[in-house]
C-alpha atoms as a PDB file:
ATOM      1  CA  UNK A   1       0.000   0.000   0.000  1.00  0.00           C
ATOM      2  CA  UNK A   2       1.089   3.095  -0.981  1.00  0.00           C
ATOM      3  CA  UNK A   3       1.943   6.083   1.718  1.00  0.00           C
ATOM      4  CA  UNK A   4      -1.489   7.944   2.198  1.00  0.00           C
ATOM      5  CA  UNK A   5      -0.532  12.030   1.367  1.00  0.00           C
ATOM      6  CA  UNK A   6      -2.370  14.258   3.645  1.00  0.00           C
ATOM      7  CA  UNK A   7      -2.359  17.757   2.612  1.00  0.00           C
ATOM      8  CA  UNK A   8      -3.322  19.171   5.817  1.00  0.00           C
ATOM      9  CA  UNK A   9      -3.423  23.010   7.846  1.00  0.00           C
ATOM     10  CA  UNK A  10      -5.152  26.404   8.068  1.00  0.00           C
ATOM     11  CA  UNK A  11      -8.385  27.394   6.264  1.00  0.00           C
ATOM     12  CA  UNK A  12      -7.551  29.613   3.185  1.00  0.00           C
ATOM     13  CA  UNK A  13      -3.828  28.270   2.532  1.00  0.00           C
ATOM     14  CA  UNK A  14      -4.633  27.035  -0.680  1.00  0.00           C
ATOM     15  CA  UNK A  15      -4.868  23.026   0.360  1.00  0.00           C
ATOM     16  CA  UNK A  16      -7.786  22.086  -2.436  1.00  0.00           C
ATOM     17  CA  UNK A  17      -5.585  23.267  -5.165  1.00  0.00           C
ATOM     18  CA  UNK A  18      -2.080  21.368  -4.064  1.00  0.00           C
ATOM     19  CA  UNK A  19      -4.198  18.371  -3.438  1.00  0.00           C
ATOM     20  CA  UNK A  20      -5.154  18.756  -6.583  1.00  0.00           C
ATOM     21  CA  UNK A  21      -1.662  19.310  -8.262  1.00  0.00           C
ATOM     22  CA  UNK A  22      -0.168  15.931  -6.018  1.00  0.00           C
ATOM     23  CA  UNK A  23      -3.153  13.595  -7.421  1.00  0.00           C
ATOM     24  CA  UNK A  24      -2.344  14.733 -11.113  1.00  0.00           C
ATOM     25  CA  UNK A  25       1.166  14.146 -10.614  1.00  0.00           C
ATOM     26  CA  UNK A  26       1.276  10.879  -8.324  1.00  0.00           C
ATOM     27  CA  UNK A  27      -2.212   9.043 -10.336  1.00  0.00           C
ATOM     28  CA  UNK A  28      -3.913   9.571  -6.904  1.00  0.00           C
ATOM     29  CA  UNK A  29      -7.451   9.641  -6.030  1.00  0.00           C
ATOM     30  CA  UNK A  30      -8.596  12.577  -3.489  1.00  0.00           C
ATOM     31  CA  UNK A  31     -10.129  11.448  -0.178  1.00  0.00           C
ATOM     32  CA  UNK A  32     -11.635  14.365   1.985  1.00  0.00           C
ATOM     33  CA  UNK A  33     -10.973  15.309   5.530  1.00  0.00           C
ATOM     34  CA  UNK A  34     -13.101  18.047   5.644  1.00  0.00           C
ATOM     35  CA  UNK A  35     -16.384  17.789   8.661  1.00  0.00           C
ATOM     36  CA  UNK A  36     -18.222  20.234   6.882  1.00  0.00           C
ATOM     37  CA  UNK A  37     -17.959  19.101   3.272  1.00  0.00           C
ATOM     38  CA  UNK A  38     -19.471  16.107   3.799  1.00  0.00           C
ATOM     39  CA  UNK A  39     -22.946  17.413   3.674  1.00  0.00           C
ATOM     40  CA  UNK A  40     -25.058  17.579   0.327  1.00  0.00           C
ATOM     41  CA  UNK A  41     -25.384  21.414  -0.702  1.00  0.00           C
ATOM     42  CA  UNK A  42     -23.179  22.786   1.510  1.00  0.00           C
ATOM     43  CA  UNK A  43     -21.210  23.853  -1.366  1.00  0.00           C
ATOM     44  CA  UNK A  44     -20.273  27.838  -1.191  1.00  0.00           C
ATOM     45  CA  UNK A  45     -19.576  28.874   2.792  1.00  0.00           C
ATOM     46  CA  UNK A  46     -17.414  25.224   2.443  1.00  0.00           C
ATOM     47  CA  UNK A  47     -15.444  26.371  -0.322  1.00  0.00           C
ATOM     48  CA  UNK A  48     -16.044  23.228  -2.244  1.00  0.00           C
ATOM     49  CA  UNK A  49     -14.915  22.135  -5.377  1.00  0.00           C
ATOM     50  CA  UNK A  50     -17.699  21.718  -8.439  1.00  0.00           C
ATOM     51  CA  UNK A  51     -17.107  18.647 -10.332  1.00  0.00           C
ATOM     52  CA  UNK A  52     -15.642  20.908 -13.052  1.00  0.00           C
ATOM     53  CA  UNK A  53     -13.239  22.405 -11.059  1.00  0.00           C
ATOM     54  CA  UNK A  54     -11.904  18.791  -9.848  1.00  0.00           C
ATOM     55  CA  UNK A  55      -9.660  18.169 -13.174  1.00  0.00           C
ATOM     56  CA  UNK A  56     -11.065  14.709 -13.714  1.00  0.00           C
ATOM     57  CA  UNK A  57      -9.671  13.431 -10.008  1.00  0.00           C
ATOM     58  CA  UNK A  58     -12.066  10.835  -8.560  1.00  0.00           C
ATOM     59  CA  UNK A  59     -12.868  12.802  -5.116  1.00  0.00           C
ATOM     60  CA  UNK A  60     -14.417  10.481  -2.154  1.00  0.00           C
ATOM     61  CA  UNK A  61     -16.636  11.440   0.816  1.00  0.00           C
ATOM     62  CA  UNK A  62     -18.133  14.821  -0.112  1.00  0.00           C
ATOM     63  CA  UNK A  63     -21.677  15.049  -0.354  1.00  0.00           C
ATOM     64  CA  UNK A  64     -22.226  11.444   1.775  1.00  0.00           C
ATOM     65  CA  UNK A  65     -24.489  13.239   4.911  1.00  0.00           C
ATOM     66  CA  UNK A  66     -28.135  14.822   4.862  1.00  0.00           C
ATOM     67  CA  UNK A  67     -27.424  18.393   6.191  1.00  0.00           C
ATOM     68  CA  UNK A  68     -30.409  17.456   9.013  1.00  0.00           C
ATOM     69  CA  UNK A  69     -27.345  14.917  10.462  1.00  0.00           C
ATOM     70  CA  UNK A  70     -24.643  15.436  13.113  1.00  0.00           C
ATOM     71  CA  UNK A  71     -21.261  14.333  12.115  1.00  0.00           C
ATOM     72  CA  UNK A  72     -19.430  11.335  13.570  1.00  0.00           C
ATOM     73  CA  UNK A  73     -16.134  11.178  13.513  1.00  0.00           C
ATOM     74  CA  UNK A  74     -16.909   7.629  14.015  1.00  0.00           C
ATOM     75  CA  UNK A  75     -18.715   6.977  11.304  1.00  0.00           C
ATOM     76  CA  UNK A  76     -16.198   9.075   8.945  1.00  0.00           C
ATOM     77  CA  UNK A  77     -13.601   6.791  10.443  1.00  0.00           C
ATOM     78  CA  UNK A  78     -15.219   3.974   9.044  1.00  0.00           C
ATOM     79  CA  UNK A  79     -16.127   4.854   5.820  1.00  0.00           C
ATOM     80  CA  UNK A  80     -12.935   6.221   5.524  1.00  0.00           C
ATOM     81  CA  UNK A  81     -11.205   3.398   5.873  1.00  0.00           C
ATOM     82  CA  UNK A  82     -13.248   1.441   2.978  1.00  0.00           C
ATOM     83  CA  UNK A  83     -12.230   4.279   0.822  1.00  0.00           C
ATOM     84  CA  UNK A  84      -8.792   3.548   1.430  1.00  0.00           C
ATOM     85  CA  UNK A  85      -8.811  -0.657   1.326  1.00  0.00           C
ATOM     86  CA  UNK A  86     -10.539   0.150  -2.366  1.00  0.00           C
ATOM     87  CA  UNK A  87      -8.038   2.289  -3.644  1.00  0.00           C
ATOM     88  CA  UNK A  88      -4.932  -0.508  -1.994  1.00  0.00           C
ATOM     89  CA  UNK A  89      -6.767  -3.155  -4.226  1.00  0.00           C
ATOM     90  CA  UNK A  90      -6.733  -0.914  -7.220  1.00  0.00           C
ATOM     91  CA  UNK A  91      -3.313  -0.059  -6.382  1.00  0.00           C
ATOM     92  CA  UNK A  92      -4.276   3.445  -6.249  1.00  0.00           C
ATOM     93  CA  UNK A  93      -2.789   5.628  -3.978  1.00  0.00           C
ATOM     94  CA  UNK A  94      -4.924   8.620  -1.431  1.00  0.00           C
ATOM     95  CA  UNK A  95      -4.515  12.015  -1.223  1.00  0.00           C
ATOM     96  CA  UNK A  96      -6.380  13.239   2.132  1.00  0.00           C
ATOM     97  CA  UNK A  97      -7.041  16.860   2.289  1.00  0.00           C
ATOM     98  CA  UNK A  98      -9.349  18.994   4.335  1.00  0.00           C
ATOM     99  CA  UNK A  99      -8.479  21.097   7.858  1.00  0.00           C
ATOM    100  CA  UNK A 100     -10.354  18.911  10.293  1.00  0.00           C
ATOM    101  CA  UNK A 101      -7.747  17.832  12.281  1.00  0.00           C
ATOM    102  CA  UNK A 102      -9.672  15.405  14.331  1.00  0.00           C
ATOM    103  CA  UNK A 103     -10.984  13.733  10.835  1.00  0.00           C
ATOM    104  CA  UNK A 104      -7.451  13.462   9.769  1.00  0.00           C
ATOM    105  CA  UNK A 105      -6.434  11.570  12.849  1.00  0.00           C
ATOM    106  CA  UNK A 106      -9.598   9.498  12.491  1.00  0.00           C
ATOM    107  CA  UNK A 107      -8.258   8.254   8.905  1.00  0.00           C
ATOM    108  CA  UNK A 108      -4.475   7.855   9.680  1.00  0.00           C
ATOM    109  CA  UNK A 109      -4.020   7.329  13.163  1.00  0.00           C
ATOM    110  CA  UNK A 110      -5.052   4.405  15.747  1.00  0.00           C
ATOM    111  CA  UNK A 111      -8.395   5.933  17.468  1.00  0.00           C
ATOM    112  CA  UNK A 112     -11.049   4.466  19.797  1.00  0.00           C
ATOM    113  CA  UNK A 113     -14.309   5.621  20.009  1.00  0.00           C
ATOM    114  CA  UNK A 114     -16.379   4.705  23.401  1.00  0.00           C
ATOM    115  CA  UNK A 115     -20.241   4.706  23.482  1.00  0.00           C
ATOM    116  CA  UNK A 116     -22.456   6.556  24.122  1.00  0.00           C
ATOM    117  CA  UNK A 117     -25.380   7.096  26.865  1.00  0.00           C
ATOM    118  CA  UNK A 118     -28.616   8.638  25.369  1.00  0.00           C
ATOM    119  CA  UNK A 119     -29.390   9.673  28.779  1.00  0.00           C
ATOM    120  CA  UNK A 120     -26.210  10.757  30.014  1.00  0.00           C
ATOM    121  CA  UNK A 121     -26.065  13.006  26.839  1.00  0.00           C
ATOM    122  CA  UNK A 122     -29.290  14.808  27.406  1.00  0.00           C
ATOM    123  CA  UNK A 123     -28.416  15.633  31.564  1.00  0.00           C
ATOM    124  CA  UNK A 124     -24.970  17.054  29.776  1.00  0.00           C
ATOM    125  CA  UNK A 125     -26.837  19.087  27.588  1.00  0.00           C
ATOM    126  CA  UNK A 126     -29.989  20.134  29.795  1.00  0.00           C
ATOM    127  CA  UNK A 127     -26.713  21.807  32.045  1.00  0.00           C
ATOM    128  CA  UNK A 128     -24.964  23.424  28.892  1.00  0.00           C
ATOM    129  CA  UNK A 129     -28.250  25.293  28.483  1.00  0.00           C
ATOM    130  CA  UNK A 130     -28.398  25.647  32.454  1.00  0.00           C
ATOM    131  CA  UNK A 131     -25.685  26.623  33.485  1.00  0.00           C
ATOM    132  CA  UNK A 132     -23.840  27.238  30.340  1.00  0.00           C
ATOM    133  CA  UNK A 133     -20.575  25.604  28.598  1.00  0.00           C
ATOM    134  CA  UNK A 134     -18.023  27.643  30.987  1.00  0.00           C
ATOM    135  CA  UNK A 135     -19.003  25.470  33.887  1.00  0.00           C
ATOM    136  CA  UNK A 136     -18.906  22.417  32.533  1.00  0.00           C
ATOM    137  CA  UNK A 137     -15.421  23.365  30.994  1.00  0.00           C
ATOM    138  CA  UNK A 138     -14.249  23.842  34.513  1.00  0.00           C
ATOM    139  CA  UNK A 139     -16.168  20.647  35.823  1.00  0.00           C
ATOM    140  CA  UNK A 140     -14.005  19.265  32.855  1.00  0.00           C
ATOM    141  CA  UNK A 141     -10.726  20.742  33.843  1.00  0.00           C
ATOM    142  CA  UNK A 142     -11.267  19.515  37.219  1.00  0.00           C
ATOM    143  CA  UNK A 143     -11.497  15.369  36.268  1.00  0.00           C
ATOM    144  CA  UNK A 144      -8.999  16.080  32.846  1.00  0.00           C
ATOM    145  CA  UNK A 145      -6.985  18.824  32.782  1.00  0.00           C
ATOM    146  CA  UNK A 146      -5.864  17.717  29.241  1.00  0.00           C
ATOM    147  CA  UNK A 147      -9.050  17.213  28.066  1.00  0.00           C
ATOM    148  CA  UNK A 148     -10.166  20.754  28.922  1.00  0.00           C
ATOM    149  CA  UNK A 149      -6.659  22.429  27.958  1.00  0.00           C
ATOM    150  CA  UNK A 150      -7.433  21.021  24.772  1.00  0.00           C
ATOM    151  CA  UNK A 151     -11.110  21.485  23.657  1.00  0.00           C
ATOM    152  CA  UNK A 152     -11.764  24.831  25.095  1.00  0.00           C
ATOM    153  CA  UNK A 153     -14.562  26.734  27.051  1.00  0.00           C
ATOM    154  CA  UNK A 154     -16.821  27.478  23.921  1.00  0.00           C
ATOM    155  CA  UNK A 155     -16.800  24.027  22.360  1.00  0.00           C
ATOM    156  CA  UNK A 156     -20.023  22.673  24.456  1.00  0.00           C
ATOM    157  CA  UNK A 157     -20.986  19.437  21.800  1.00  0.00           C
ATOM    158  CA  UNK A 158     -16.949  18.299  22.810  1.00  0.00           C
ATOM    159  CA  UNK A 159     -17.014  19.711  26.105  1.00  0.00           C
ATOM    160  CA  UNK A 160     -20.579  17.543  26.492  1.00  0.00           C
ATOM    161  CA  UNK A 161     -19.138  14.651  24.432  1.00  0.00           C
ATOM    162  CA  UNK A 162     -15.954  14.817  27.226  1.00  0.00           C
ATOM    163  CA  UNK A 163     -17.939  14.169  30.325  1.00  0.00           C
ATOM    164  CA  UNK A 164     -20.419  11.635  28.970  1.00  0.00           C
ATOM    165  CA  UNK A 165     -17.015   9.646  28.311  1.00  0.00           C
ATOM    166  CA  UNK A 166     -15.903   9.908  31.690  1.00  0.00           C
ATOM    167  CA  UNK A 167     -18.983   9.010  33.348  1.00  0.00           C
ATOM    168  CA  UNK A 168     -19.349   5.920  31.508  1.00  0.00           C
ATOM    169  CA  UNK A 169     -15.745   4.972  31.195  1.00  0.00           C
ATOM    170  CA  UNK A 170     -14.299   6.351  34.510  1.00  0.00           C
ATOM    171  CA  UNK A 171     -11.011   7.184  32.514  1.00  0.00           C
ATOM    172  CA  UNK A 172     -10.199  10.819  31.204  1.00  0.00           C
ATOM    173  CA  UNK A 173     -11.332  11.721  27.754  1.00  0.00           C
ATOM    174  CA  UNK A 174      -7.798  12.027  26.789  1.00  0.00           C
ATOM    175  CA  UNK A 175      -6.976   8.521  27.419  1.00  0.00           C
ATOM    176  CA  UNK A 176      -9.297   7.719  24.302  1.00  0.00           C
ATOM    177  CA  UNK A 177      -7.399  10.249  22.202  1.00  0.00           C
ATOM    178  CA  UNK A 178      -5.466   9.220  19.297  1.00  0.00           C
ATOM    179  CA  UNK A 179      -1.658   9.406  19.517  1.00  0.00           C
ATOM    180  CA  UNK A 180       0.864  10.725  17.119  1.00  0.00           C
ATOM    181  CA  UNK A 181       1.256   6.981  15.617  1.00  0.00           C
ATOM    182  CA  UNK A 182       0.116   6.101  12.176  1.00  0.00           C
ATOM    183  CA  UNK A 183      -1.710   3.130  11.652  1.00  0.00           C
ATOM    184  CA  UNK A 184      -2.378   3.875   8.205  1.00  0.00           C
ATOM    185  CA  UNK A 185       1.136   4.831   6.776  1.00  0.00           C
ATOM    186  CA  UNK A 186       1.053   8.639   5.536  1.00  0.00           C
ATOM    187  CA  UNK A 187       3.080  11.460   4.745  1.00  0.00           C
ATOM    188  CA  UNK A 188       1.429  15.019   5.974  1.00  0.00           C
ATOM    189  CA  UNK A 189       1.963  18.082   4.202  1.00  0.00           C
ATOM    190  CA  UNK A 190       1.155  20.880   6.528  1.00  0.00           C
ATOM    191  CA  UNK A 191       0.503  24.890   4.273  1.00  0.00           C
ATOM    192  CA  UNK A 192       1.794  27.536   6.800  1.00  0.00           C
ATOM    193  CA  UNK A 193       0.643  31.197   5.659  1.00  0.00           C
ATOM    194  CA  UNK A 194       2.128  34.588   6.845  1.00  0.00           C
ATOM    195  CA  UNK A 195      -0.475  35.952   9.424  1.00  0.00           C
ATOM    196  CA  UNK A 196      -1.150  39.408   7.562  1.00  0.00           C
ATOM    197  CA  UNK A 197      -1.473  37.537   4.088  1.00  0.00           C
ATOM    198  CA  UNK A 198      -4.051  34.987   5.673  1.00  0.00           C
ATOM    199  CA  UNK A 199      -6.019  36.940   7.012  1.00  0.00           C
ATOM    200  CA  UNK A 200      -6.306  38.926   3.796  1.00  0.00           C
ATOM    201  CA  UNK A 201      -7.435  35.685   1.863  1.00  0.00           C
ATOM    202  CA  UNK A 202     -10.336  34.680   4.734  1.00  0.00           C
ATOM    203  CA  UNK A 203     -12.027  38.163   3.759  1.00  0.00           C
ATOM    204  CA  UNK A 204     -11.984  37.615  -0.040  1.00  0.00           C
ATOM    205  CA  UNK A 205     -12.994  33.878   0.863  1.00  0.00           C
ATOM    206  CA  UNK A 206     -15.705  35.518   2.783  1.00  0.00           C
ATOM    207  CA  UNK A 207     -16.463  38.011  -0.053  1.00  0.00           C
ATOM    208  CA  UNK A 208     -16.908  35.272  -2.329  1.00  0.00           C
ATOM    209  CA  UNK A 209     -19.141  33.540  -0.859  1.00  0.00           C
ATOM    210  CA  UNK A 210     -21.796  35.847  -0.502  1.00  0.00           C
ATOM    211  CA  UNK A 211     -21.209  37.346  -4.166  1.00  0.00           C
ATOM    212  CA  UNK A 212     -21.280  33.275  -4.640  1.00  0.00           C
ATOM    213  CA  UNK A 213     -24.974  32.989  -3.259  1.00  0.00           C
ATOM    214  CA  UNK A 214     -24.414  31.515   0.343  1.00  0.00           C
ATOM    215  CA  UNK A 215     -27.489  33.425   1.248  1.00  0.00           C
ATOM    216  CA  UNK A 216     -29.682  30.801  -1.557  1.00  0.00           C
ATOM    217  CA  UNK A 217     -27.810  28.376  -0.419  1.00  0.00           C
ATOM    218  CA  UNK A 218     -28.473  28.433   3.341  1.00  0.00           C
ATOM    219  CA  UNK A 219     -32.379  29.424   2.556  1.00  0.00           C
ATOM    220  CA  UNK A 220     -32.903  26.255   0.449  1.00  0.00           C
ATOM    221  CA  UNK A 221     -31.068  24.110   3.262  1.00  0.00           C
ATOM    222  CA  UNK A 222     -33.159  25.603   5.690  1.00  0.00           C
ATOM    223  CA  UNK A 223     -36.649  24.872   3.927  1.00  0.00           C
ATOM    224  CA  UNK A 224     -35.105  21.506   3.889  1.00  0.00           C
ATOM    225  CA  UNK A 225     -34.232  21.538   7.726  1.00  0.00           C
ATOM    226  CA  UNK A 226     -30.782  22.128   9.593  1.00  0.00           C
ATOM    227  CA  UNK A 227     -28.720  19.979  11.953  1.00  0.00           C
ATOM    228  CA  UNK A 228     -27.090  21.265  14.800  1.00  0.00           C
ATOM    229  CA  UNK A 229     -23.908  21.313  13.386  1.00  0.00           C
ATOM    230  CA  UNK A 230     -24.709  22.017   9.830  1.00  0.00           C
ATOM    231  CA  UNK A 231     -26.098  25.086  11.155  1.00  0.00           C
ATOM    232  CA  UNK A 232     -23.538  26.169  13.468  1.00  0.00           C
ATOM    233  CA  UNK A 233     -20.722  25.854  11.115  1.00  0.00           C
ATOM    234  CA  UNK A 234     -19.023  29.178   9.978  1.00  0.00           C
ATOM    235  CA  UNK A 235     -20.711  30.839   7.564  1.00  0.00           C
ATOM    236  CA  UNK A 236     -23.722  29.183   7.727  1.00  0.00           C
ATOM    237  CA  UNK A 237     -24.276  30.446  11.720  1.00  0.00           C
ATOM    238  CA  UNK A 238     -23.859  33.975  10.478  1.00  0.00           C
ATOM    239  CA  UNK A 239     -25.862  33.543   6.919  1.00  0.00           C
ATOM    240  CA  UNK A 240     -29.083  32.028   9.085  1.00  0.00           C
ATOM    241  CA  UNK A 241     -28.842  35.378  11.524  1.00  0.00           C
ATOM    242  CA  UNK A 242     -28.844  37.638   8.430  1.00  0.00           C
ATOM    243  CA  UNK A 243     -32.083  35.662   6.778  1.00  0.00           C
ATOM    244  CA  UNK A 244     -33.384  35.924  10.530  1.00  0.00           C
ATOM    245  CA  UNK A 245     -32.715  39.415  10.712  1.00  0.00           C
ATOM    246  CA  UNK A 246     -30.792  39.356  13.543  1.00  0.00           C
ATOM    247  CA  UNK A 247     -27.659  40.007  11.138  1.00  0.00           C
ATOM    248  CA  UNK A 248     -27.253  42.999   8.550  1.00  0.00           C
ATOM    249  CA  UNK A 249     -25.143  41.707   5.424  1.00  0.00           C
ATOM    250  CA  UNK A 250     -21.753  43.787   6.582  1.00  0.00           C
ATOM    251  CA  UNK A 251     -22.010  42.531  10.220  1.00  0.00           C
ATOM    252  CA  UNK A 252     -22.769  38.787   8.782  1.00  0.00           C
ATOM    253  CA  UNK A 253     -19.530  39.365   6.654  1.00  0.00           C
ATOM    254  CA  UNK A 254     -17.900  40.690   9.601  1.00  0.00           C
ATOM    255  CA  UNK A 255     -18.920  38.099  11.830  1.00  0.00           C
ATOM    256  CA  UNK A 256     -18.017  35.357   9.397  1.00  0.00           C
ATOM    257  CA  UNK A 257     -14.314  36.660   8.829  1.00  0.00           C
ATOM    258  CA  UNK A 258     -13.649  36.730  12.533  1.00  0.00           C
ATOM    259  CA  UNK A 259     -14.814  33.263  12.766  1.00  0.00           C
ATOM    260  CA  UNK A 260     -12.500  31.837  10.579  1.00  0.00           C
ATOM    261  CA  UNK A 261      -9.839  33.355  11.402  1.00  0.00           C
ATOM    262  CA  UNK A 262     -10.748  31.833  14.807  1.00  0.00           C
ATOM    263  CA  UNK A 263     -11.126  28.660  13.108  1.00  0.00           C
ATOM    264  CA  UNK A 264      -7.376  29.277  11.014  1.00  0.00           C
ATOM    265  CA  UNK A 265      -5.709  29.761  14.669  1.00  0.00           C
ATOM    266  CA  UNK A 266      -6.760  26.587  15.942  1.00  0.00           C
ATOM    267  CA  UNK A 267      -6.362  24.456  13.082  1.00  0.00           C
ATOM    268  CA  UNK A 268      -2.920  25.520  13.558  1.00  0.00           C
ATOM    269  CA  UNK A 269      -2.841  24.921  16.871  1.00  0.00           C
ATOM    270  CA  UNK A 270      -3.896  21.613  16.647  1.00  0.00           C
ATOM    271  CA  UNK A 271      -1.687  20.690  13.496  1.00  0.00           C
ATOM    272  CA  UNK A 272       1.120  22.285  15.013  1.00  0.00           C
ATOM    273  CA  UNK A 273       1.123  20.217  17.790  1.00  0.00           C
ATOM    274  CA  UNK A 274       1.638  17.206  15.852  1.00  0.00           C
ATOM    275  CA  UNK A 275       5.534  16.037  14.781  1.00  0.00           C
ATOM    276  CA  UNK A 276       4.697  14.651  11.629  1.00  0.00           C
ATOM    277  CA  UNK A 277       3.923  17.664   9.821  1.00  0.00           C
ATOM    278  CA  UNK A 278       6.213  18.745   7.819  1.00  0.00           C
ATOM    279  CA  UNK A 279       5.833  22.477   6.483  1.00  0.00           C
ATOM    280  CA  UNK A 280       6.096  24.628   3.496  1.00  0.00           C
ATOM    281  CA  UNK A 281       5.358  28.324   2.650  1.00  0.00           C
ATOM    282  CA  UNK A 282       1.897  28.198   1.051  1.00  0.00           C
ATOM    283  CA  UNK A 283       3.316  31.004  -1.062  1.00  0.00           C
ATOM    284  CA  UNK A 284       6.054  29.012  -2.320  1.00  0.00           C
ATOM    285  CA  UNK A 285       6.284  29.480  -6.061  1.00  0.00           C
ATOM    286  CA  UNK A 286       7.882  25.890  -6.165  1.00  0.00           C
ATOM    287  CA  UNK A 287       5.493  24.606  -3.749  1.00  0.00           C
ATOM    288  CA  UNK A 288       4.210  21.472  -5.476  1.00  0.00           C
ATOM    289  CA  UNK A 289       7.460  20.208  -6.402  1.00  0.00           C
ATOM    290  CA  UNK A 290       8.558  20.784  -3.018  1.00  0.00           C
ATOM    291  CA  UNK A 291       5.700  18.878  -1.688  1.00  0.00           C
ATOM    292  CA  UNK A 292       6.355  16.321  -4.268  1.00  0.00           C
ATOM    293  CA  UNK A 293       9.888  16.072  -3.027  1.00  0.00           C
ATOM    294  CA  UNK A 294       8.698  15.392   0.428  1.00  0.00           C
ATOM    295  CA  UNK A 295       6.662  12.711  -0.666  1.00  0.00           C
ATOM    296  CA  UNK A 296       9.438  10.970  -2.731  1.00  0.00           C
ATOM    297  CA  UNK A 297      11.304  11.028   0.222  1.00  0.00           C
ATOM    298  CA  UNK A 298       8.726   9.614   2.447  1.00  0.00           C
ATOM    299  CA  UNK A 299       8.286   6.942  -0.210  1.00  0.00           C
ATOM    300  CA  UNK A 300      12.044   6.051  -0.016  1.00  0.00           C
ATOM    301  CA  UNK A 301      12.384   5.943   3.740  1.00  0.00           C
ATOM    302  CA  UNK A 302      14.613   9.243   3.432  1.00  0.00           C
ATOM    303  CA  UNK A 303      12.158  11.851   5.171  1.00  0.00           C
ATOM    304  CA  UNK A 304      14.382  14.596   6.769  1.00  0.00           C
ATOM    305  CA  UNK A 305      12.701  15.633  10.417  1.00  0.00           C
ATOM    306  CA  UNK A 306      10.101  18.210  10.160  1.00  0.00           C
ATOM    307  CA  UNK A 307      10.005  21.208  11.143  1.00  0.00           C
ATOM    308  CA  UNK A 308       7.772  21.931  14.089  1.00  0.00           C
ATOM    309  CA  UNK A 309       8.377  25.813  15.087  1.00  0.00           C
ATOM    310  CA  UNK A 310       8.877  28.426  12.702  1.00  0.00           C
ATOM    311  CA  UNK A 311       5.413  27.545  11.172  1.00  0.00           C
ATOM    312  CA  UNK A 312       3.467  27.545  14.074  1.00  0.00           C
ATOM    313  CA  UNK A 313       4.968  31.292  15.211  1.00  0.00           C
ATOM    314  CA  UNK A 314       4.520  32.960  11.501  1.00  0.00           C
ATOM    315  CA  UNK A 315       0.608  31.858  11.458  1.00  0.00           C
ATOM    316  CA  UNK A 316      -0.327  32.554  15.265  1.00  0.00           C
ATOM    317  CA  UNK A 317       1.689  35.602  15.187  1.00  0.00           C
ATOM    318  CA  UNK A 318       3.063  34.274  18.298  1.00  0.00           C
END
């Protein structure tokens, strides 16, 4: 089996297109990594590719959940997987790409997933609405300081999803975390971006998609109904408070370019906390051929170490 490329990092870095430029060169087929981008017609605020702007590459797992359904990493785990054993026996090799870190760990990485309590869930939740996801982020930090240090006081559905484990499991969240091993063999390909120059591309990203028609979109998907975290996702969030009028259009657009440069910061955080990831410039004119360097080396067994500072510094601003 060949070594699985993952093109991985920020929002807005430009990771569609080099996954693009890897699968033309290597023969690859594309395999996304992306939460959001597997839902049907959640095309614009996702930045998704059309099928015409794919260049003839087979691309697996968009458009495979009902926007009315919640995620599982779980799941994606497992259908993952059979994307992968298909493209071994058709000696085919995969070319993950998308900036959800936990998805990528899901697809390359050993990961457990414990069950789940109905009942437990909904006590969780009825105190998020109670008493709010701050104190159960503390109640968190209290039983799993990693856990917590980790996930965050705003992140309620993995703040909720972090207790329920413990009180069923009696071991910290964190134990069930994957670790930086592969079990599928990959090479990762992290895009760093200047700060200033990032940010710059998240507001014509967010420009685009409402001169793109996010607005249509998110009214049709809402006549067809909403999940929870269909509709919370970034964009969409701010898109269903302008329809609601609780939004004009320039604080929507204001709202939604804040957001994801939220979302850029922790992406990096979380794939700058992992050793594996080596790093180029995003602005690299010889970036592909770099890239495809690295995973000519990786294929050889000649992979130099990577590089684990300089990138996370230059896109935090740290």
């Amino acid at each position: 089996m060949s070594l699985v490329v993952a093109v991985v990092g920020p929002t807005a870095t430009g990771k569609s297109d080099l996954a693009l430029d890897l699968a033309q060169a290597l023969g690859a087929e594309i395999v996304n990594t992306d939460a959001m981008q597997l839902y049907r017609g959640m095309d614009v605020g996702t930045a998704k590719l059309a099928p015409a702007e794919r260049r003839g590459v087979p691309h697996h797992l968009l458009d495979v959940l009902d926007p009315r359904e919640d995620a599982s990493v779980a799941d994606y785990q497992v259908l993952a997987r059979a994307v992968l054993a298909d493209l071994a026996r058709r000696a085919v090799r995969a070319v993950a790409v998308g900036g959800s870190g936990l998805y990528v760990r899901a697809l390359l990485d050993h990961m457990e997933f414990p069950g789940t309590d109905p009942d437990v869930r909904a006590r969780l939740e009825e105190r998020v609405e109670s008493q709010g996801a701050r104190a159960l982020h503390a109640e968190l930090a209290a039983v799993d300081p990693a856990a917590a240090e980790s996930i965050g006081p705003r992140n309620a559905r993995r703040i909720v999803r972090a207790l329920e484990v413990v009180a069923l499991t009696g071991r910290p969240y964190s134990a069930s975390l994957p670790r930086h091993e592969y079990e599928v063999p990959a090479v990762q390909i992290g895009l760093d971006c200047d700060r200033g120059v990032l940010d710059r591309r998240i507001e014509a990203r967010v420009a685009r998609m409402w001169d793109g028609g996010l607005l249509e979109e998110v009214r049709g998907l809402a006549a067809h109904g909403l999940g929870r975290t269909a509709s919370r996702a970034v964009g969409y969030a701010q898109a269903l408070a302008q329809l609601h009028g609780e939004l004009d259009e320039a604080a929507a657009r204001a709202a939604t370019a804040a957001g994801t440069r939220r979302l850029a910061r922790k992406q990096m955080g979380w794939f700058g906390r992992d050793p594996r990831v080596h790093w180029l410039d995003a602005q690299d004119p010889d970036l592909v051929a770099r890239a495809l360097d690295l995973v000519a080396a990786a294929d050889e067994g000649r992979l130099p170490a990577p590089d684990v500072a300089g990138p996370v510094r230059r896109t935090l601003g740290s």
